[in-house]
Each structure stands twice: as C-alpha cells, then as structure tokens.
N, C-alpha and C. Protein backbone atom coordinates (compact mmCIF):
# COMPACT_ATOMS: atom_id res chain seq x y z
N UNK A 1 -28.15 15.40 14.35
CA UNK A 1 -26.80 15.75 13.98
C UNK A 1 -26.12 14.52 13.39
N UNK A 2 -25.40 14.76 12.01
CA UNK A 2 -24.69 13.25 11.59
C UNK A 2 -23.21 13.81 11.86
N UNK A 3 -22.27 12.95 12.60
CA UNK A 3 -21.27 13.41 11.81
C UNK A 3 -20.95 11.72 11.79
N UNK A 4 -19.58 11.90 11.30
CA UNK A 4 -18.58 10.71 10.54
C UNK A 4 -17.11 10.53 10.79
N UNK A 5 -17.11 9.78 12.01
CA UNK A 5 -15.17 9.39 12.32
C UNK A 5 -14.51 9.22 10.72
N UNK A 6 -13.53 9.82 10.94
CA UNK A 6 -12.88 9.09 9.82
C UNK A 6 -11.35 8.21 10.09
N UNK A 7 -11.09 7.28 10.06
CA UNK A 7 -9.61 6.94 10.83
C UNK A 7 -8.60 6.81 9.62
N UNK A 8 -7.27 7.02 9.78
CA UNK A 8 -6.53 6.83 8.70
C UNK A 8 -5.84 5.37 9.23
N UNK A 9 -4.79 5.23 8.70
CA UNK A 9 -3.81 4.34 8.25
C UNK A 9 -3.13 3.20 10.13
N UNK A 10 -3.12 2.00 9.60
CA UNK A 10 -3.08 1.33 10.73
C UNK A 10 -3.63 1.49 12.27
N UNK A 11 -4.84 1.76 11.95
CA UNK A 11 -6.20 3.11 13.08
C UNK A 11 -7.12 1.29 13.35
N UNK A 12 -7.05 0.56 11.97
CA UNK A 12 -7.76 -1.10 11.97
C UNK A 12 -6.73 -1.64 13.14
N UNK A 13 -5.77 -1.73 13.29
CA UNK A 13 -5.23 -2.70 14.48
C UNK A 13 -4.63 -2.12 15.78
N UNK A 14 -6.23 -1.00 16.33
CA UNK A 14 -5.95 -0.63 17.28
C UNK A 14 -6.75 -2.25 18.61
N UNK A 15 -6.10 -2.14 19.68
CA UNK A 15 -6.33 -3.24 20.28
C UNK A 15 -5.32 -4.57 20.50
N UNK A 16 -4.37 -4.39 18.78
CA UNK A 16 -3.36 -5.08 18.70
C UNK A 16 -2.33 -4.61 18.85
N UNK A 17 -2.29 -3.27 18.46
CA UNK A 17 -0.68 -2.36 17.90
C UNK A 17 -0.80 -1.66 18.94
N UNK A 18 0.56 -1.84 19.72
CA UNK A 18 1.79 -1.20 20.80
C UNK A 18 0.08 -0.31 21.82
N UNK A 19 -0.21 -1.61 22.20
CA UNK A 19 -1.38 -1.66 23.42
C UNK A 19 -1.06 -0.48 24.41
N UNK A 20 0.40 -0.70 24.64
CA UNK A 20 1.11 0.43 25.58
C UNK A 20 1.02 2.16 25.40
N UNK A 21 0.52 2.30 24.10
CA UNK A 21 0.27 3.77 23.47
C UNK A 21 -0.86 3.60 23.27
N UNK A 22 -1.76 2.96 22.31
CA UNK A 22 -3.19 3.16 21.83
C UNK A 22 -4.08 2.45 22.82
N UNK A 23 -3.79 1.58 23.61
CA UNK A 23 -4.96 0.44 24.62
C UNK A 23 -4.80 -0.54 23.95
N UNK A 24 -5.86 -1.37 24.57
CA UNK A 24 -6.24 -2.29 24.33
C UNK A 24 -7.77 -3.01 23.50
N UNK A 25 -8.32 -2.45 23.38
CA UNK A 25 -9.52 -1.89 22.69
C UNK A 25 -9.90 -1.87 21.41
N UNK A 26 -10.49 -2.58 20.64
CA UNK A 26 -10.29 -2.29 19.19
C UNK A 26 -11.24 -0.90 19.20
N UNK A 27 -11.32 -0.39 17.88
CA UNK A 27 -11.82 0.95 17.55
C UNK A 27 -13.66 0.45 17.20
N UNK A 28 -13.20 -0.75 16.88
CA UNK A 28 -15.21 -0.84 16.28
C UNK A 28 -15.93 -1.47 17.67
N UNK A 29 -14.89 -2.20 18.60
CA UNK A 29 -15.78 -2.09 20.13
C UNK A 29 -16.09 -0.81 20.77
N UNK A 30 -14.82 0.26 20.39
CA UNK A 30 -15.24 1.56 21.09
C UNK A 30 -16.38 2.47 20.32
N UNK A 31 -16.28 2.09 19.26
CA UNK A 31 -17.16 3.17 18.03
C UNK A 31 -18.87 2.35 18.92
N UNK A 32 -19.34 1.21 19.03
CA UNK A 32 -20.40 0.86 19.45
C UNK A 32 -20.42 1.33 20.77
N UNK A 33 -19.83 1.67 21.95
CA UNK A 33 -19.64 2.56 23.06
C UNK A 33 -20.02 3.75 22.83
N UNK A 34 -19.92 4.53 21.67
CA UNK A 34 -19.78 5.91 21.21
C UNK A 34 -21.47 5.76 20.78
N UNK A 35 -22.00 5.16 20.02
CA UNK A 35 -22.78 4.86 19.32
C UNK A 35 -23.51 4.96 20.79
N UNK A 36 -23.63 4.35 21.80
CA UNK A 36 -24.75 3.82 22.91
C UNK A 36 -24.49 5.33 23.70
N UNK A 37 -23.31 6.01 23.82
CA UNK A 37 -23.48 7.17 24.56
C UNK A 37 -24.07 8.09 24.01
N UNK A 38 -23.98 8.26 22.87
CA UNK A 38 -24.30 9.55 21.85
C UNK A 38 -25.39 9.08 21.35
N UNK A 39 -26.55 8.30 21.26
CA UNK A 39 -27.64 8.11 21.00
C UNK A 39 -28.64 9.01 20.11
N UNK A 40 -28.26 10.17 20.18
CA UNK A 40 -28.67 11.77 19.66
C UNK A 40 -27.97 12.27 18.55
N UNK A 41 -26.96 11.47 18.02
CA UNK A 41 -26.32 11.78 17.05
C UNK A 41 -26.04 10.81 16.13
N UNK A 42 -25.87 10.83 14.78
CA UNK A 42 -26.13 9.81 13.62
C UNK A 42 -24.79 9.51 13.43
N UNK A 43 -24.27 8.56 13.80
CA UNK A 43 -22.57 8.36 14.10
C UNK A 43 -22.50 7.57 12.56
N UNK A 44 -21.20 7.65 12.09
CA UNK A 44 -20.46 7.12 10.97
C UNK A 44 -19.06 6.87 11.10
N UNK A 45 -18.82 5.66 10.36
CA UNK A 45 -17.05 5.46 10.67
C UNK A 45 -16.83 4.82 9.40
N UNK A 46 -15.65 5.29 9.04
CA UNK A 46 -15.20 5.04 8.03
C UNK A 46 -13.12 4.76 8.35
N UNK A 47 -12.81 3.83 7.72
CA UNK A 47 -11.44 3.49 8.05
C UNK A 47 -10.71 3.10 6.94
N UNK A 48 -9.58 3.74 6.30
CA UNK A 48 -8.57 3.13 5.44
C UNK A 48 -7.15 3.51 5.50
N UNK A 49 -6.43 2.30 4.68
CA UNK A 49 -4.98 2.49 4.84
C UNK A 49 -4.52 3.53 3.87
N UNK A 50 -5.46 3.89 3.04
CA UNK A 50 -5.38 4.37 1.60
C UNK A 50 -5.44 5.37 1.52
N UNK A 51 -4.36 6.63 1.55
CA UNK A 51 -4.66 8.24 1.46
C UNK A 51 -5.43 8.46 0.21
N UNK A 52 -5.82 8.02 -0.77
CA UNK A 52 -6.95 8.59 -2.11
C UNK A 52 -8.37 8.45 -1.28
N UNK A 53 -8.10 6.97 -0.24
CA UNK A 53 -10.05 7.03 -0.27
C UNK A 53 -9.79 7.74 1.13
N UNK A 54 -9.22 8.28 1.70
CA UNK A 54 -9.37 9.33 2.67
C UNK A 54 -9.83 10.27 2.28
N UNK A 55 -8.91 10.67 1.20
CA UNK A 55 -9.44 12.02 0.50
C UNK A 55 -11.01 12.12 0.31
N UNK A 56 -10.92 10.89 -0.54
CA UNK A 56 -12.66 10.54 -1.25
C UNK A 56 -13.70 10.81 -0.48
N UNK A 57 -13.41 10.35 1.18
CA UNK A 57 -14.48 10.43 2.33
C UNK A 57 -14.52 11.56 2.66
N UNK A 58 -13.53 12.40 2.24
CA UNK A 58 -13.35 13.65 2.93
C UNK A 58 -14.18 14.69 2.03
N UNK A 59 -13.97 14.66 0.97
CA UNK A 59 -15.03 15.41 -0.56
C UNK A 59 -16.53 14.53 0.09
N UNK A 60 -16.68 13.39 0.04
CA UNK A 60 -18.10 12.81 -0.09
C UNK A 60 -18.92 13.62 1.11
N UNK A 61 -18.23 13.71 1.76
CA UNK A 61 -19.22 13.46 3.59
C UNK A 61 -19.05 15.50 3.70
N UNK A 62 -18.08 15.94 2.89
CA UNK A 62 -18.01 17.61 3.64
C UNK A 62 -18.27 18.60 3.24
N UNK A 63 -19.72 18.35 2.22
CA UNK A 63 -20.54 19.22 2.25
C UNK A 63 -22.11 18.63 2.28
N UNK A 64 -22.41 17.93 3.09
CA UNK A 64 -23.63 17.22 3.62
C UNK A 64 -23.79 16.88 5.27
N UNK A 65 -22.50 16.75 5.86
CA UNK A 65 -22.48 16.39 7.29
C UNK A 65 -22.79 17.64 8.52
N UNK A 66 -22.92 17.42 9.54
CA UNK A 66 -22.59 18.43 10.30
C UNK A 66 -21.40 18.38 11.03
N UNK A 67 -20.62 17.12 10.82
CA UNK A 67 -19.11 17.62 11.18
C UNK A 67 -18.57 16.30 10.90
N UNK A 68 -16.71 16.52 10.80
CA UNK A 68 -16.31 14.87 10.93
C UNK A 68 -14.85 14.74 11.42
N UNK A 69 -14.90 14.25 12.56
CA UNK A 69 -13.83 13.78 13.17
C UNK A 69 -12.65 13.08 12.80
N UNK A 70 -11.54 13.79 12.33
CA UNK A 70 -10.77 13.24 11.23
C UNK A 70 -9.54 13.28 12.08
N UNK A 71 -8.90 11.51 12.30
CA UNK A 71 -7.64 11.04 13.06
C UNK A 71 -7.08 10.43 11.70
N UNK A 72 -6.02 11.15 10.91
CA UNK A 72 -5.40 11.03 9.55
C UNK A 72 -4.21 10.03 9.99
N UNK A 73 -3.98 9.72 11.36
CA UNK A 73 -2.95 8.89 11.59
C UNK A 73 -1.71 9.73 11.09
N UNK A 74 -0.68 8.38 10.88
CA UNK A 74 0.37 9.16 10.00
C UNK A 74 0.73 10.14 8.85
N UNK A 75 -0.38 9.99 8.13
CA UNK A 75 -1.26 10.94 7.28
C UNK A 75 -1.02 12.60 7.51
N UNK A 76 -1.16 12.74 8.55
CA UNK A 76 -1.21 13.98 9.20
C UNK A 76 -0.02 15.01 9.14
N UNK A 77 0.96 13.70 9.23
CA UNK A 77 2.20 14.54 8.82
C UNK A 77 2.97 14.54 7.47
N UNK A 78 2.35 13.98 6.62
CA UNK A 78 3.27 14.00 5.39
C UNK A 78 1.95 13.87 4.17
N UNK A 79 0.54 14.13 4.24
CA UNK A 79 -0.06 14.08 3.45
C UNK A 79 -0.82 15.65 3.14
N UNK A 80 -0.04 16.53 1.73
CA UNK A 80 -0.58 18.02 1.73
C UNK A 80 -1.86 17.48 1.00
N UNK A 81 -2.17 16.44 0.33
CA UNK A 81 -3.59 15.92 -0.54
C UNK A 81 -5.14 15.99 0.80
N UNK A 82 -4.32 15.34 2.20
CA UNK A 82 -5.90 15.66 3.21
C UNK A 82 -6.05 16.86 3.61
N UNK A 83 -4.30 17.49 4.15
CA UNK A 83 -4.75 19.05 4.23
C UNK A 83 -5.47 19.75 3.43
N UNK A 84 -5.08 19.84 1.96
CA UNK A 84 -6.23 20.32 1.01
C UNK A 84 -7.62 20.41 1.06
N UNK A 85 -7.68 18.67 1.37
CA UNK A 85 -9.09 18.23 1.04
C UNK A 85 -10.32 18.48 2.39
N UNK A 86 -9.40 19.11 3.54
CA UNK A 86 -10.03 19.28 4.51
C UNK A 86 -10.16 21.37 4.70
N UNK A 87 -9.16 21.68 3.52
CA UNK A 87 -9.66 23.50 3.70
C UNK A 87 -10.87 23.18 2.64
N UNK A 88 -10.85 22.28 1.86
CA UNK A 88 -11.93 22.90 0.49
C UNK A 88 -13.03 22.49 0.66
N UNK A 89 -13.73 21.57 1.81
CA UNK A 89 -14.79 21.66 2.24
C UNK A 89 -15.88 22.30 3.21
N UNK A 90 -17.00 22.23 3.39
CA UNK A 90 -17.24 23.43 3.85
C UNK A 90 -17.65 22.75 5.48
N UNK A 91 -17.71 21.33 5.85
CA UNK A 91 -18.04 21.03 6.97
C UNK A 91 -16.90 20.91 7.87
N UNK A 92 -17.41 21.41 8.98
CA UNK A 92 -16.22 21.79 10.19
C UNK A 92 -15.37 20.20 10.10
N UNK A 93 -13.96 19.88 10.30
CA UNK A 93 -13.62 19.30 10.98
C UNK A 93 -12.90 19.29 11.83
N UNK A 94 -12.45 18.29 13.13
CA UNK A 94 -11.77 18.12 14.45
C UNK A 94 -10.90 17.22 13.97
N UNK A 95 -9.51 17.67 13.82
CA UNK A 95 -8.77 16.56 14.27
C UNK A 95 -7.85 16.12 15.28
N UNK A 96 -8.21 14.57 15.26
CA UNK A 96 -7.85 13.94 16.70
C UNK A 96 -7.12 12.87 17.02
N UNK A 97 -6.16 12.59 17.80
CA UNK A 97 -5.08 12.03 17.72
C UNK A 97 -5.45 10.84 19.01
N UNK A 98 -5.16 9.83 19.09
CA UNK A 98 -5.12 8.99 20.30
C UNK A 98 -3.98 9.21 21.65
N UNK A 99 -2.78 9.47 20.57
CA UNK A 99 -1.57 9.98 22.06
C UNK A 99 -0.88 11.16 21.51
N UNK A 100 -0.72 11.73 22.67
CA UNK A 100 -0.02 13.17 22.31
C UNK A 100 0.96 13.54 21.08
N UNK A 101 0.99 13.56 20.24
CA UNK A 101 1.77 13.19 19.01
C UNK A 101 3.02 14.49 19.29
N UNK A 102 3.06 15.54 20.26
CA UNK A 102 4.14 16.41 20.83
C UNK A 102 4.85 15.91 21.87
N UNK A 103 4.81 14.88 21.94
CA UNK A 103 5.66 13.51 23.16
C UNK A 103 6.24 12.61 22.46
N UNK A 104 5.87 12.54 21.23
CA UNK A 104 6.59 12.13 20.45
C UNK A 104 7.90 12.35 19.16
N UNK A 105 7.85 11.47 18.11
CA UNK A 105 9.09 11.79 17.16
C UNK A 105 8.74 13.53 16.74
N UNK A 106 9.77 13.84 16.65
CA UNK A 106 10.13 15.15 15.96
C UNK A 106 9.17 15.32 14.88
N UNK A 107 9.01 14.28 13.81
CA UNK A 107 8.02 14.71 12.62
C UNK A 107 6.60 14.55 13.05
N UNK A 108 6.68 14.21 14.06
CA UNK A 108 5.31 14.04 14.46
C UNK A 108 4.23 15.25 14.79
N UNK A 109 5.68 16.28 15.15
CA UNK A 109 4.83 17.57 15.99
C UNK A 109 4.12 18.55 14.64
N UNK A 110 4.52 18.42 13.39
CA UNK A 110 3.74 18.84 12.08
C UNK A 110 1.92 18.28 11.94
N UNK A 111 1.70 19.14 11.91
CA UNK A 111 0.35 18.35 11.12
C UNK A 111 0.02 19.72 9.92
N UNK A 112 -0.56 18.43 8.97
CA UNK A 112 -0.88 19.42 7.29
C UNK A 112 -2.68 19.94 7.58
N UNK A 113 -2.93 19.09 8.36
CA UNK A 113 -4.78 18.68 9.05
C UNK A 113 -5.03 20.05 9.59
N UNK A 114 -4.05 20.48 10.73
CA UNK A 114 -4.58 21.32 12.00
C UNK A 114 -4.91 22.58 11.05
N UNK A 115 -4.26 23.18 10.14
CA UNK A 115 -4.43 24.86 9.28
C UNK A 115 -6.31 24.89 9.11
N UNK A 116 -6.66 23.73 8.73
CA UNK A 116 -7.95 23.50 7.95
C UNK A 116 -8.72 23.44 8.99
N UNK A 117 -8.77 23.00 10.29
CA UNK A 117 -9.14 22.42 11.47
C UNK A 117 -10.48 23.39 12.30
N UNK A 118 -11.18 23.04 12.37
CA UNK A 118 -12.08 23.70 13.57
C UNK A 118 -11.13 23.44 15.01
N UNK A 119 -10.54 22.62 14.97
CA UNK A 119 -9.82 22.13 16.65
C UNK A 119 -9.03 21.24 16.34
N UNK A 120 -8.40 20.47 17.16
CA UNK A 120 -7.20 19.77 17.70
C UNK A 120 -7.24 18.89 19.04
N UNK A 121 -7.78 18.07 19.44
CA UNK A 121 -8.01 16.92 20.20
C UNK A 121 -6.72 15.86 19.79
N UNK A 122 -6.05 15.81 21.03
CA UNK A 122 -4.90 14.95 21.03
C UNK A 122 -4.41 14.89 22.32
N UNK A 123 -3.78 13.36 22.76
CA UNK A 123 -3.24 12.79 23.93
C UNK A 123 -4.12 11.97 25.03
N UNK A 124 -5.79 12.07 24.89
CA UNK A 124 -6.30 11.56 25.44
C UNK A 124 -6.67 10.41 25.35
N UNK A 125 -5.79 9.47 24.51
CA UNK A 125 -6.17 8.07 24.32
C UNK A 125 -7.77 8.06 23.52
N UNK A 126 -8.65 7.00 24.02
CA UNK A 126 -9.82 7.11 22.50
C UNK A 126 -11.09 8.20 23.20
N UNK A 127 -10.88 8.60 24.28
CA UNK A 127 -11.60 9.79 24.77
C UNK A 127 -11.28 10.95 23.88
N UNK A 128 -10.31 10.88 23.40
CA UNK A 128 -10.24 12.09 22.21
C UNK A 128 -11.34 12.26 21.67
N UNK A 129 -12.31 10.99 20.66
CA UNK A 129 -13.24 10.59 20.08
C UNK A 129 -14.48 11.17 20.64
N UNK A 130 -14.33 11.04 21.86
CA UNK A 130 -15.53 11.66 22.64
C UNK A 130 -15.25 13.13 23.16
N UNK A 131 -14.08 13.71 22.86
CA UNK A 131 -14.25 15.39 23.21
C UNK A 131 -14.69 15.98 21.54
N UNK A 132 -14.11 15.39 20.73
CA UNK A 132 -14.52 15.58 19.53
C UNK A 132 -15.93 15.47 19.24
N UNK A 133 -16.75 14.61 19.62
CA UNK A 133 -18.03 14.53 19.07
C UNK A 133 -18.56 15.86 20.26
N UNK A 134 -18.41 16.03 21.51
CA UNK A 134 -18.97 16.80 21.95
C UNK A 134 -19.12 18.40 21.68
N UNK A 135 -17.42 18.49 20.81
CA UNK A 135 -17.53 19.88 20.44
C UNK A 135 -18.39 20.37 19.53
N UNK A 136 -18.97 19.28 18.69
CA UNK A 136 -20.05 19.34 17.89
C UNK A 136 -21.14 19.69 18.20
N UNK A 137 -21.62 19.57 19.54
CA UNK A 137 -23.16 19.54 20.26
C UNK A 137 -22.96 21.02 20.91
C-alpha cells in the first residue's frame, strides 16, 4: 500500500509553533515514528507553504496512490483550488487536522477539503496521522 501525507502551510514549524496546540515534536521526527510503525506501508511526505504545489501533489500522487492524507492547514478554509483538486481525483483522501479546528476561530469550522473527503480526522493532536493511515488498511 503507498500512500502520501501531504502537509500544508506552516505544518514545517511544528515542534516550534504554539507547542501548547500542536506539541512539541517536529513532523519529520514523527513521520520516521510512522514510518517504523507502519512498516507495511510505502509512506510519503510531502510539505509546502505554497497552495499551487499543493495542488500539484494533489494531481501528481491521485491517480497512482492508494490513498493520501491531506492536513491543508489553513488552506482548508479559504482554498476552493484544493477542494477542487481533491473531488477531481480518483484516489481516496482523509483529511486531517492536528487540533480540533471546531474549538476554534469561527472560520475555522469551514473546510473546502471535507465535500471531496473519504473522512475527517481532527483534534487528536499528530495521532490524527495515525487514524488516517489506518483507515486505509
């Protein structure tokens, strides 16, 4: 089975940014955690600040993968270019949030992601990552 995290926008300075919501943890110490548990599955990560090469990963990887775990970050709420790009492919995706994003700001409780969505993983801190890959198996 391959699939492919995809992280959006300020997703690189997890470990640094507001520790108190995301941990403490960077994402490429946890992605090698993920990597040693899931052993059975062909893990991929991909990370940018850049909604075009989101898109790009999102066309490249979603009609070849068997799934991809897509945390659009802020993205999620104000980008209709990933919603698109996530109905017009044909591989399932999950998207997944680190903290409850309905505990939070008002614009937060939108997502453009979820319509397109096989599922919705959110609030569990980076265990999200890991209910997501499991729904795959």
């Amino acid at each position: 089975m391959k699939l492919i995290i995809i992280n959006g926008p300020n997703l690189n300075l997890l470990g640094k940014r507001e520790p108190e919501v995301y941990g403490d943890k960077t994402f490429e110490d946890y992605f090698a955690d993920l990597q040693f548990r899931f052993k059975e599955v062909q893990l991929e990560y991909f990370q940018s600040n850049i909604e075009g090469e989101l898109i790009g990963k999102i066309q490249e990887t979603g009609f070849s993968y068997d799934g991809i775990i897509l945390n659009a970050a802020a993205y999620t709420h104000t980008s209709v270019g990933i919603g698109d790009a996530v109905k017009a492919i044909e591989t399932p995706v999950v998207e997944v949030h680190i903290s409850n994003t309905h505990k939070r700001e008002e614009y937060r409780h939108v997502s453009y992601i979820s319509p397109g969505a096989k599922g919705v993983i959110l609030g569990f801190g980076l265990q999200s990552y890991d209910l997501a890959i499991q729904s795959f198996l």
